[in-house]
N, C-alpha and C. Protein backbone atom coordinates (compact mmCIF):
# COMPACT_ATOMS: atom_id res chain seq x y z
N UNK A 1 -1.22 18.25 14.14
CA UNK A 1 -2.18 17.34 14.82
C UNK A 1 -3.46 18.10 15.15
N UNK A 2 -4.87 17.43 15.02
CA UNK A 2 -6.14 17.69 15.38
C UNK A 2 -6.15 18.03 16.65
N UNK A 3 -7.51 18.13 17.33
CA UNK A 3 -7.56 17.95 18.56
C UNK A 3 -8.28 16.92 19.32
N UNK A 4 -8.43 15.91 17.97
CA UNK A 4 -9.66 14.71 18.25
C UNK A 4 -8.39 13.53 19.17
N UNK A 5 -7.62 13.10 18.06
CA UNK A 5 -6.41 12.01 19.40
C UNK A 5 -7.48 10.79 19.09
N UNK A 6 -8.74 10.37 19.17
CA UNK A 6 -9.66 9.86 18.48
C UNK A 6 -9.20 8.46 17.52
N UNK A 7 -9.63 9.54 16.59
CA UNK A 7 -9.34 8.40 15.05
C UNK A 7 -8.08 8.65 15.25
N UNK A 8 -7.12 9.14 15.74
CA UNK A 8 -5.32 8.71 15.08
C UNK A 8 -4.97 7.87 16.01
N UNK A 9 -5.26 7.59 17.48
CA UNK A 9 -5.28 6.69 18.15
C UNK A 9 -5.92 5.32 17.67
N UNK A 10 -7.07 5.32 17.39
CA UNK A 10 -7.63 4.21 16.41
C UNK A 10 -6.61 3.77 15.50
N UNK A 11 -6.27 4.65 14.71
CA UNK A 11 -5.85 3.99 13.50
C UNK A 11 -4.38 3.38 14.02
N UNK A 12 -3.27 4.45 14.70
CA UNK A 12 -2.36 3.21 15.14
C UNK A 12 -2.59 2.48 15.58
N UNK A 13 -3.55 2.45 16.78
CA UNK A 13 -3.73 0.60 17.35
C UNK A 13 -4.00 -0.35 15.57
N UNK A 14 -4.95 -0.14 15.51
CA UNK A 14 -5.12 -0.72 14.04
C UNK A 14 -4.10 -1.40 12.74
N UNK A 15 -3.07 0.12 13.34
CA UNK A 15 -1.95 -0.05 12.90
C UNK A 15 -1.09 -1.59 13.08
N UNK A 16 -1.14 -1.45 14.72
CA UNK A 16 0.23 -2.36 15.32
C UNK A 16 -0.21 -3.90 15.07
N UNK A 17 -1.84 -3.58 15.28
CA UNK A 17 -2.32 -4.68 15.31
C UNK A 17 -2.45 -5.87 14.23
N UNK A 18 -2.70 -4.87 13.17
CA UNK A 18 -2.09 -5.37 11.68
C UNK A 18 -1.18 -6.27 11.40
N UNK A 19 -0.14 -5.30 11.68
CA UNK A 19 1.59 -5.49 11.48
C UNK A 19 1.63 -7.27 12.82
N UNK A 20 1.25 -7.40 13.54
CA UNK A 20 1.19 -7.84 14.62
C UNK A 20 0.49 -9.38 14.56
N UNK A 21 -0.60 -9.18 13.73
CA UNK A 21 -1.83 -9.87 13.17
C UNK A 21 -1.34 -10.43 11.69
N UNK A 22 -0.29 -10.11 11.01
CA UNK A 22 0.28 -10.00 9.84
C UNK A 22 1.35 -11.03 9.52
């Protein structure tokens, strides 16, 4: 893992939201 937490936080929400939205 980076030290940003950033974009990988982004991208799971993105993630769930998908799946969720899907």
């Amino acid at each position: 893992m980076r030290g940003t937490g950033s974009a990988d936080s982004r991208r799971h929400f993105a993630a769930g939201i998908n799946s969720l939205y899907r």
